[in-house]
N, C-alpha and C. Protein backbone atom coordinates (compact mmCIF):
# COMPACT_ATOMS: atom_id res chain seq x y z
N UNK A 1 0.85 -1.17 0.00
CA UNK A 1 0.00 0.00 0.00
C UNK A 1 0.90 1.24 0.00
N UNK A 2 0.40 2.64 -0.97
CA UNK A 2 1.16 3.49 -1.16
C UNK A 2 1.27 4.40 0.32
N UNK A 3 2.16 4.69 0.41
CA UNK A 3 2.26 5.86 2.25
C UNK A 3 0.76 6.72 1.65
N UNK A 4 0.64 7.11 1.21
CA UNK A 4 -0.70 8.59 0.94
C UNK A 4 -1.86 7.73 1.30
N UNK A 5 -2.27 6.45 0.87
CA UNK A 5 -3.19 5.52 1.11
C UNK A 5 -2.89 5.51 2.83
N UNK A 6 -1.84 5.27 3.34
CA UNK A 6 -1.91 4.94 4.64
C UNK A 6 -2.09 6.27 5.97
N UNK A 7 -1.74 7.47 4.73
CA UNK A 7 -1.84 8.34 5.60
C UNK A 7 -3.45 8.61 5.97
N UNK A 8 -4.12 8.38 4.89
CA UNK A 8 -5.53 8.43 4.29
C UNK A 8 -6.04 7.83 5.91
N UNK A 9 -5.66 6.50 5.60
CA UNK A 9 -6.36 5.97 6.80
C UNK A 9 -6.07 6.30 8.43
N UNK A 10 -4.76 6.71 8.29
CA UNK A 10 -4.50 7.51 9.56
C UNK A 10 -6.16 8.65 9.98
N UNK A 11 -6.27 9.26 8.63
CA UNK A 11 -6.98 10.15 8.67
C UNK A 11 -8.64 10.04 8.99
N UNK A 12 -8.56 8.95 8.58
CA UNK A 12 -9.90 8.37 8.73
C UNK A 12 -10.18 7.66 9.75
N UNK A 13 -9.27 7.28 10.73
CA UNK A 13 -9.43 6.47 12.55
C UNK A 13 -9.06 5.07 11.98
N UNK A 14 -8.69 4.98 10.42
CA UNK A 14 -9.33 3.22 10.39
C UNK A 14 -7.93 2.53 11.31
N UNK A 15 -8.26 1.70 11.61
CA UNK A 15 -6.98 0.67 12.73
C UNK A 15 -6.44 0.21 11.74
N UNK A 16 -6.50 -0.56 10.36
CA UNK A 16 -5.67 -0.75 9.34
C UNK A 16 -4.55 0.03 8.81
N UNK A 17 -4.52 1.20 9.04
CA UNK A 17 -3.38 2.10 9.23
C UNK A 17 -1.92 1.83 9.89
N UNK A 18 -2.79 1.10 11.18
CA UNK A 18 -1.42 0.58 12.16
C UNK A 18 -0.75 -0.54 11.32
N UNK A 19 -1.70 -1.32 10.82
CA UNK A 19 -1.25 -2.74 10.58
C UNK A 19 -0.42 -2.60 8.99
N UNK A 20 -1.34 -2.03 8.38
CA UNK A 20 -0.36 -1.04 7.12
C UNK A 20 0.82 -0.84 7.41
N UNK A 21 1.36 0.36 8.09
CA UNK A 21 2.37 0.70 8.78
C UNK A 21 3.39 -0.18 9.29
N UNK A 22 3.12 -0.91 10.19
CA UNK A 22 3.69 -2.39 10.91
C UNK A 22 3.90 -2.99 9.92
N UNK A 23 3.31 -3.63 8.91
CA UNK A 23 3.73 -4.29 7.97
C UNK A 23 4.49 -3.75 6.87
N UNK A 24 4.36 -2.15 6.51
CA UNK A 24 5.46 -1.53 5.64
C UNK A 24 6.75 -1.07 6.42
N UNK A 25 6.91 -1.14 7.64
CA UNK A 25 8.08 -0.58 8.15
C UNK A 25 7.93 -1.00 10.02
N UNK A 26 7.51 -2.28 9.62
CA UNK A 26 7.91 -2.55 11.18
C UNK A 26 9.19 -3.15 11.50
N UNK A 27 9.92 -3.52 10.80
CA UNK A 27 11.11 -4.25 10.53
C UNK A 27 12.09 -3.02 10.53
N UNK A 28 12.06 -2.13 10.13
CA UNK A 28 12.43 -0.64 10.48
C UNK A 28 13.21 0.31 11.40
N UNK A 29 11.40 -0.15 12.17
CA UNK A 29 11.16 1.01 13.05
C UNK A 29 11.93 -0.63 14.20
N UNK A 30 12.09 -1.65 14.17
CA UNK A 30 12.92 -2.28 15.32
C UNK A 30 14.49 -2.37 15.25
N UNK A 31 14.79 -2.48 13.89
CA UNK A 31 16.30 -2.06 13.70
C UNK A 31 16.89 -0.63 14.75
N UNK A 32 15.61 0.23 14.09
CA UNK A 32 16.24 1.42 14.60
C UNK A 32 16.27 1.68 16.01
N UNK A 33 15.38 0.85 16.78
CA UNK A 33 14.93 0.71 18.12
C UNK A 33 16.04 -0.03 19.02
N UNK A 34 16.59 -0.86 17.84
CA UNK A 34 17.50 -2.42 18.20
C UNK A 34 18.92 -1.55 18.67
N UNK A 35 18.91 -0.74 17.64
CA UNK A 35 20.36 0.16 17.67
C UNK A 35 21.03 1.03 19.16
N UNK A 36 19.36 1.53 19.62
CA UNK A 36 19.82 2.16 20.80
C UNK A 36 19.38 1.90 22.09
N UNK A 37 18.25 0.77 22.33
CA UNK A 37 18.05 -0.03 23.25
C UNK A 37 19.09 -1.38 23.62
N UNK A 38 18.92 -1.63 25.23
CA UNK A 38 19.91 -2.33 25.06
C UNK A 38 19.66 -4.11 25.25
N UNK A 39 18.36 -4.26 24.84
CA UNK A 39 17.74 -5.60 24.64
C UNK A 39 16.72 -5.42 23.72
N UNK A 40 16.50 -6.88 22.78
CA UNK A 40 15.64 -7.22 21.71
C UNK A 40 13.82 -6.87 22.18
N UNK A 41 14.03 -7.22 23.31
CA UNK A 41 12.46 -6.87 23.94
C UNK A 41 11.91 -5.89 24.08
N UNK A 42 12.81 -4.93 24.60
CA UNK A 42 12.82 -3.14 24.51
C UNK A 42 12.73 -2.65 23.52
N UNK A 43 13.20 -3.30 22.41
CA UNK A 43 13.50 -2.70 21.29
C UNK A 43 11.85 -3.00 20.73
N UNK A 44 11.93 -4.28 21.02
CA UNK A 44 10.15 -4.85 20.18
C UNK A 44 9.16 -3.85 20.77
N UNK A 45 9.22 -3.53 21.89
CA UNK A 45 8.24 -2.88 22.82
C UNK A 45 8.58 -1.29 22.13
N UNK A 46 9.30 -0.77 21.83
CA UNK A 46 9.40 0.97 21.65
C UNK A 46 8.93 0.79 20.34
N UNK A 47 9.42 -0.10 19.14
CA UNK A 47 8.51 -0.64 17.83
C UNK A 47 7.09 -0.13 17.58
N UNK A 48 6.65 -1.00 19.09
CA UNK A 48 4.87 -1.17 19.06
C UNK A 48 4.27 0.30 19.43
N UNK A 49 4.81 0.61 20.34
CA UNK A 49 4.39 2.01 20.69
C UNK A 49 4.90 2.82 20.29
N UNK A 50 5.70 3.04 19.26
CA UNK A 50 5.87 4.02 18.10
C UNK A 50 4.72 4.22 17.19
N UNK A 51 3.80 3.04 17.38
CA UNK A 51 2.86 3.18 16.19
C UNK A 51 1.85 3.74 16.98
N UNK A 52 1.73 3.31 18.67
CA UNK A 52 0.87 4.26 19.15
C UNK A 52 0.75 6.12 18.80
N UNK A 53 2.53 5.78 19.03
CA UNK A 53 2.55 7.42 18.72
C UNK A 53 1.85 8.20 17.59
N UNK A 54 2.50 7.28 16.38
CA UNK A 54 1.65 7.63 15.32
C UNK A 54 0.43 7.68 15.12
N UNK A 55 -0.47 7.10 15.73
CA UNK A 55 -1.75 7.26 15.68
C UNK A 55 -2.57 8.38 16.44
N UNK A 56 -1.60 8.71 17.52
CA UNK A 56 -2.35 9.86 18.69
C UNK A 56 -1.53 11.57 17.23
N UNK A 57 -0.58 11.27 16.30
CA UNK A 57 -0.20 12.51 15.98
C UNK A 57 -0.39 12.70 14.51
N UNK A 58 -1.21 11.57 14.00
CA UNK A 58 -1.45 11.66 12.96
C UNK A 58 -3.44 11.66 12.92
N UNK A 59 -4.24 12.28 12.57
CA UNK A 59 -3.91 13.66 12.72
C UNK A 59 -3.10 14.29 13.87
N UNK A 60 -3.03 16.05 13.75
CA UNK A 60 -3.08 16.55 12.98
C UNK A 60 -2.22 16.80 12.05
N UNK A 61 -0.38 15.95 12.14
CA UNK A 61 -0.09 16.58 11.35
C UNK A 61 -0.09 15.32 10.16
N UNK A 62 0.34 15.39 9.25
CA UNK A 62 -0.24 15.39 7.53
C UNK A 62 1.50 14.96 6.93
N UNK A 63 2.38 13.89 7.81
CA UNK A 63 3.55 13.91 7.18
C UNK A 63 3.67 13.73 5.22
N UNK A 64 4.73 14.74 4.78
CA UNK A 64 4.98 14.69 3.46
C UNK A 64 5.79 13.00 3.09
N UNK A 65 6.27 12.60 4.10
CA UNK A 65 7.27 11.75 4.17
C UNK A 65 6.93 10.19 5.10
N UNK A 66 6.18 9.57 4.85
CA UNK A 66 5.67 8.61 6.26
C UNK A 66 6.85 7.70 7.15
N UNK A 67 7.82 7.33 5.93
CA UNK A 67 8.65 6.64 6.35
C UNK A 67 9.53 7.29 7.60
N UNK A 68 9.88 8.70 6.90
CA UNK A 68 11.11 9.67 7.71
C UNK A 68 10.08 9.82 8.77
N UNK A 69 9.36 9.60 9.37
CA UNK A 69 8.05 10.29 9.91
C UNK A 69 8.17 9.22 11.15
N UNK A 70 7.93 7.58 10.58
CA UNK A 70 7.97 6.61 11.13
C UNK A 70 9.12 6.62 11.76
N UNK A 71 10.38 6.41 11.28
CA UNK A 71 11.59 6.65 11.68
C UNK A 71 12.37 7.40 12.99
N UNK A 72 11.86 8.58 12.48
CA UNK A 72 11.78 9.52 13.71
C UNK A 72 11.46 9.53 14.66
N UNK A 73 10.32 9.18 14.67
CA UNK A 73 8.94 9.09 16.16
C UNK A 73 9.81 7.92 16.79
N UNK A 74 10.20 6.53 16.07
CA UNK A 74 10.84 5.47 16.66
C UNK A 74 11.89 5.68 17.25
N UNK A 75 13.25 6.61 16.48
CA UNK A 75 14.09 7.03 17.20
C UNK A 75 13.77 7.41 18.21
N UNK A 76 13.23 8.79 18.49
CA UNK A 76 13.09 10.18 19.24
C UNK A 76 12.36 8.89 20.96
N UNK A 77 11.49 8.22 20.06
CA UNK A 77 10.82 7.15 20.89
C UNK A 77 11.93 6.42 21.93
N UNK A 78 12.65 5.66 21.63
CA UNK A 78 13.64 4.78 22.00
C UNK A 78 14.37 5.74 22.65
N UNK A 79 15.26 7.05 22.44
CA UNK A 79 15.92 7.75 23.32
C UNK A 79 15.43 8.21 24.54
N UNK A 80 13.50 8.22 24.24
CA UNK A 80 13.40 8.57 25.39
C UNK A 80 12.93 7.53 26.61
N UNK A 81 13.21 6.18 25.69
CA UNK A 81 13.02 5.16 26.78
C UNK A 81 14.03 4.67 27.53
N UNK A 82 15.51 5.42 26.58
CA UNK A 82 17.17 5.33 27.13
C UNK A 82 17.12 5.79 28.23
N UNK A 83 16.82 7.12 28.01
CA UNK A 83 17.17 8.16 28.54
C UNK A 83 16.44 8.77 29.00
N UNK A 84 15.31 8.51 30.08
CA UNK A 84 14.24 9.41 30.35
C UNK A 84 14.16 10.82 31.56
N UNK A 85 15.96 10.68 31.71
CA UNK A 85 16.42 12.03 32.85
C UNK A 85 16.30 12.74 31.92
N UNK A 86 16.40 13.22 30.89
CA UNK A 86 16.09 14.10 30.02
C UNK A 86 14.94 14.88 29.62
N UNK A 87 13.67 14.41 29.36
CA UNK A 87 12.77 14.53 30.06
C UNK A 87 11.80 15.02 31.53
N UNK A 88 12.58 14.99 32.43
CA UNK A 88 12.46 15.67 33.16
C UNK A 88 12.90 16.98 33.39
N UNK A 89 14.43 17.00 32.68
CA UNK A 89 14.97 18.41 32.17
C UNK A 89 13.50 19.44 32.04
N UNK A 90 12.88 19.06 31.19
CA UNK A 90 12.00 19.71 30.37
C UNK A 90 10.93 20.31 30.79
């Protein structure tokens, strides 16, 4: 399925969105998870709830890019499951 189709459904509440997603770049979004967590389980777990993320921020915003989009949220995700003194910074 094309990303614009999946954003579509982001847009529309449908839950096929997630599974869309998960299946176009869940393999991905755990590499990238794998990289800075420091177990396979953590890594599976920041994966899954990356897609939460995506669903609570899609709407409103309207990424041009789903993948870099996906990517990101997973990173940004995982650092802050590293690192969550940082966060409190804030």
């Amino acid at each position: 399925m094309e990303d614009k189709q999946i954003i579509e459904l982001f847009y529309n509440r449908s839950e096929k969105a997630i599974s869309e997603t998960q299946e176009k770049y869940g393999q991905e979004c755990a590499y990238i998870a794998s990289h800075i967590l420091p177990s396979a389980d953590e890594a599976e777990v920041c994966a899954k709830e990356s897609l939460q993320v995506l669903w609570e921020t899609i709407p409103p915003h309207r990424p041009q890019n789903l993948k870099a989009y996906v990517c990101k949220i997973t990173r940004n995700h995982a650092l802050q499951m590293k690192y969550p003194e940082f966060l409190e910074r804030e």
